[in-house]
Protein backbone atom coordinates (compact mmCIF):
# COMPACT_ATOMS: atom_id res chain seq x y z
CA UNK A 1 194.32 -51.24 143.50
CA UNK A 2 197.04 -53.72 143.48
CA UNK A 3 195.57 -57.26 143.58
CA UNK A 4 197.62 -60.51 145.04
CA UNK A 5 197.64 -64.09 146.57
CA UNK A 6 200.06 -64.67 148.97
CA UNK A 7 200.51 -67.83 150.40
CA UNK A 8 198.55 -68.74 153.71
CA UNK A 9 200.78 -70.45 156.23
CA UNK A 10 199.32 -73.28 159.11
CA UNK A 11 199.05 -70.29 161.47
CA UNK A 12 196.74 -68.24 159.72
CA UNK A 13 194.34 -72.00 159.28
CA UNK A 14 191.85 -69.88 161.79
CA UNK A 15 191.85 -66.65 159.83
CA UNK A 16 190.41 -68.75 156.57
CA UNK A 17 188.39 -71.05 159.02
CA UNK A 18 186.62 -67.43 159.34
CA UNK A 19 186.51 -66.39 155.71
CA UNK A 20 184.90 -69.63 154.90
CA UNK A 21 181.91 -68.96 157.27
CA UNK A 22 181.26 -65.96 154.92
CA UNK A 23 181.63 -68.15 151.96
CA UNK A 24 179.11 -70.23 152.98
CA UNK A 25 177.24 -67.68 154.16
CA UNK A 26 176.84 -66.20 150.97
CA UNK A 27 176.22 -69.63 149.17
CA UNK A 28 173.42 -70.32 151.18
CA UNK A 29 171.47 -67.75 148.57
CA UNK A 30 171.47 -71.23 146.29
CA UNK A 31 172.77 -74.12 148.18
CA UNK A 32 171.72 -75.40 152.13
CA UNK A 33 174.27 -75.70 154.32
CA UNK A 34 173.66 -76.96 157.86
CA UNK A 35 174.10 -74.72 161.03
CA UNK A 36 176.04 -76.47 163.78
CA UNK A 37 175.31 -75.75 167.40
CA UNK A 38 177.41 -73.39 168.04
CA UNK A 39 176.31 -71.25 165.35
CA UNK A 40 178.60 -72.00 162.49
CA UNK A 41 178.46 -73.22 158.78
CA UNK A 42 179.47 -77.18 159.00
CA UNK A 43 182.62 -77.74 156.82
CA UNK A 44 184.68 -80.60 157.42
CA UNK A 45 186.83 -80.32 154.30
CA UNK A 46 189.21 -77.54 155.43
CA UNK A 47 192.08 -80.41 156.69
CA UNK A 48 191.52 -82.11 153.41
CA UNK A 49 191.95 -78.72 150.64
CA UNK A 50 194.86 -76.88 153.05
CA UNK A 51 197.84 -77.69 150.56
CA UNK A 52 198.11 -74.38 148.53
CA UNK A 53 196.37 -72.06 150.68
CA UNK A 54 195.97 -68.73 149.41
CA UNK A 55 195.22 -64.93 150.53
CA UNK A 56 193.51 -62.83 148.09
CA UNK A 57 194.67 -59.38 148.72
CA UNK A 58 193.47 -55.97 147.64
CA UNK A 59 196.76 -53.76 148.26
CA UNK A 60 197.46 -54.79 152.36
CA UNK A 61 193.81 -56.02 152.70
CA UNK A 62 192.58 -59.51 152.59
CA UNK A 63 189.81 -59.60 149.84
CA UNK A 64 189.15 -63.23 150.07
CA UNK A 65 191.09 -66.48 149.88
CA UNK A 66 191.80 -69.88 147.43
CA UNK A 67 192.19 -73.24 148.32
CA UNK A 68 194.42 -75.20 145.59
CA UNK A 69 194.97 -78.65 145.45
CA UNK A 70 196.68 -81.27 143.07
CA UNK A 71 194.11 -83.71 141.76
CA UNK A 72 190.52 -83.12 141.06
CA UNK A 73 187.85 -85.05 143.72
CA UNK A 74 185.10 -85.37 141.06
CA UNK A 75 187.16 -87.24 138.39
CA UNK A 76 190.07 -88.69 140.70
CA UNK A 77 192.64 -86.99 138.36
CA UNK A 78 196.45 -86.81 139.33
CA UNK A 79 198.28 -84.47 138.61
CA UNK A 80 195.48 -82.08 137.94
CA UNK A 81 195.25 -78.64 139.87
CA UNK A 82 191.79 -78.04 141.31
CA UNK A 83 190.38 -75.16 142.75
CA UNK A 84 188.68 -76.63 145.81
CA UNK A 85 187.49 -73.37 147.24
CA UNK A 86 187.84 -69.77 146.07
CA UNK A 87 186.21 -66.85 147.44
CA UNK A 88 185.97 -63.09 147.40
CA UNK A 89 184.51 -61.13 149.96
CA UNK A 90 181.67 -58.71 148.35
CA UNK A 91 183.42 -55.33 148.64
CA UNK A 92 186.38 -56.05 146.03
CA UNK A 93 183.49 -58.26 143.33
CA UNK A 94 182.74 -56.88 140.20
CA UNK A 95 186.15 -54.90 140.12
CA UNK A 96 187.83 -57.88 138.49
CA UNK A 97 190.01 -59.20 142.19
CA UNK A 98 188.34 -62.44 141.49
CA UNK A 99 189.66 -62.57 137.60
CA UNK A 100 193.04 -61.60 138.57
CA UNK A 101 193.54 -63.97 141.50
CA UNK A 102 192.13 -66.17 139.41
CA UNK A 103 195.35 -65.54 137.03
CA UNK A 104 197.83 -65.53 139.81
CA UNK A 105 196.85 -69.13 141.18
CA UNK A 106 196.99 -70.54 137.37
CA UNK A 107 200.14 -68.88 136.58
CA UNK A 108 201.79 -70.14 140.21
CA UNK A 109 200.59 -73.41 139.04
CA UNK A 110 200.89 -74.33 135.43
CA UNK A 111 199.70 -77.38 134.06
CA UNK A 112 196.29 -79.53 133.90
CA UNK A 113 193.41 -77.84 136.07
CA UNK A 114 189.88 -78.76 136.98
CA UNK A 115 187.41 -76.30 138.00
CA UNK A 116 183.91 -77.63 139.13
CA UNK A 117 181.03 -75.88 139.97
CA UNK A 118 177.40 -76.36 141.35
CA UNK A 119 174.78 -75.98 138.52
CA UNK A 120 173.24 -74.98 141.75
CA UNK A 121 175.53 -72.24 142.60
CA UNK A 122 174.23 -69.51 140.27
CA UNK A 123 176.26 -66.75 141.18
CA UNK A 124 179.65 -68.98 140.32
CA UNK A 125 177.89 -70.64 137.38
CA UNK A 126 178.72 -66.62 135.91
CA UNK A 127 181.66 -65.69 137.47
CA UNK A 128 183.55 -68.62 136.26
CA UNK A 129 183.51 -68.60 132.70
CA UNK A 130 183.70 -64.69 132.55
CA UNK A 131 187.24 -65.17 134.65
CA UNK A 132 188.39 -68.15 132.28
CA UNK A 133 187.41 -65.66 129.14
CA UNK A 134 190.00 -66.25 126.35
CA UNK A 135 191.35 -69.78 127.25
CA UNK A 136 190.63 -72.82 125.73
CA UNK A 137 188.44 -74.70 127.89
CA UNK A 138 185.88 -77.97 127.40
CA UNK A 139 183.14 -78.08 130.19
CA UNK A 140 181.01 -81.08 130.67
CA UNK A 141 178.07 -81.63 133.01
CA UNK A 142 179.23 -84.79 135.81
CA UNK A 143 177.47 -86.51 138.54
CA UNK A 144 179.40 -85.89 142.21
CA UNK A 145 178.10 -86.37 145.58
CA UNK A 146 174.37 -85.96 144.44
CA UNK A 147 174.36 -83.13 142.96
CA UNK A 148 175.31 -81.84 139.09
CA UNK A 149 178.24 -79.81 138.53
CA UNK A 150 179.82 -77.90 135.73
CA UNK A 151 183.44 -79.51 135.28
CA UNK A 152 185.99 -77.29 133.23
CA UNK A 153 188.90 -78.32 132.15
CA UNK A 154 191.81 -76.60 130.76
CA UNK A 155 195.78 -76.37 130.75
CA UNK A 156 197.44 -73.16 132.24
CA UNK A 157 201.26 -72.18 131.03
């Protein structure tokens, strides 16, 4: 299984509209999300995070996506990469998709990077520091948006 990102262009905007129902989908486990009328997840933010939009492939299948951005909303720091959304759909987890994208995004975009999770979030409060393993990272607990999040920080080469 060859794993990949490859870059998401405006026109496929929908296609990751539609992953990110089942991302929220599957967050609802430990977070509420509201239900609009028409049946989907609200998320207002896609506008905002679509400036490194990425396709997580497993050989020619999509496996998920990552939304990348340069500067970190919880501490307002520029130039920092952030991961603002990242997602893998449950058929490729646990067979380490999610650890290599992981690697791909870093490595297309070296420097400072924030990573911020939910203490709410369980399932990402485990995936993400078994997919940083081996780096040199300092995690602090911060105040955003009324809730309490995990921020790691870290440099990528």
């Amino acid at each position: 299984m060859t794993v990949s990102i490859r870059r998401a262009s405006d026109e496929d905007k929908t296609a990751i509209a539609n992953l990110i129902q089942l991302y929220l989908h599957d967050m609802t486990e430990f977070m509420p999300f509201p239900v609009e009328l028409d049946g989907r997840f609200e998320y207002g933010f896609l506008d905002r995070f679509w400036r490194h939009p990425y396709y997580i492939m497993s050989g020619e299948e999509i496996a998920g996506f990552a939304l990348v951005i340069d500067e970190c909303p919880l501490t307002g720091r520029k130039p920092c990469w952030f991961m603002a959304e990242f997602f893998v759909l449950r058929a490729y987890r646990g067979r380490g998709v999610g650890r290599t994208a992981l690697d791909l995004a870093l490595e297309a975009h070296p420097g400072a990077w924030h990573i911020a999770v939910p203490h709410a979030n369980v399932a990402a409060q485990k995936f993400w520091p078994r997919a940083l393993g081996g780096r040199l990272v300092t995690s602090r607990d911060i105040a955003f948006d009324g809730d309490t999040w995990t921020l790691t920080a870290f440099q990528s080469q």
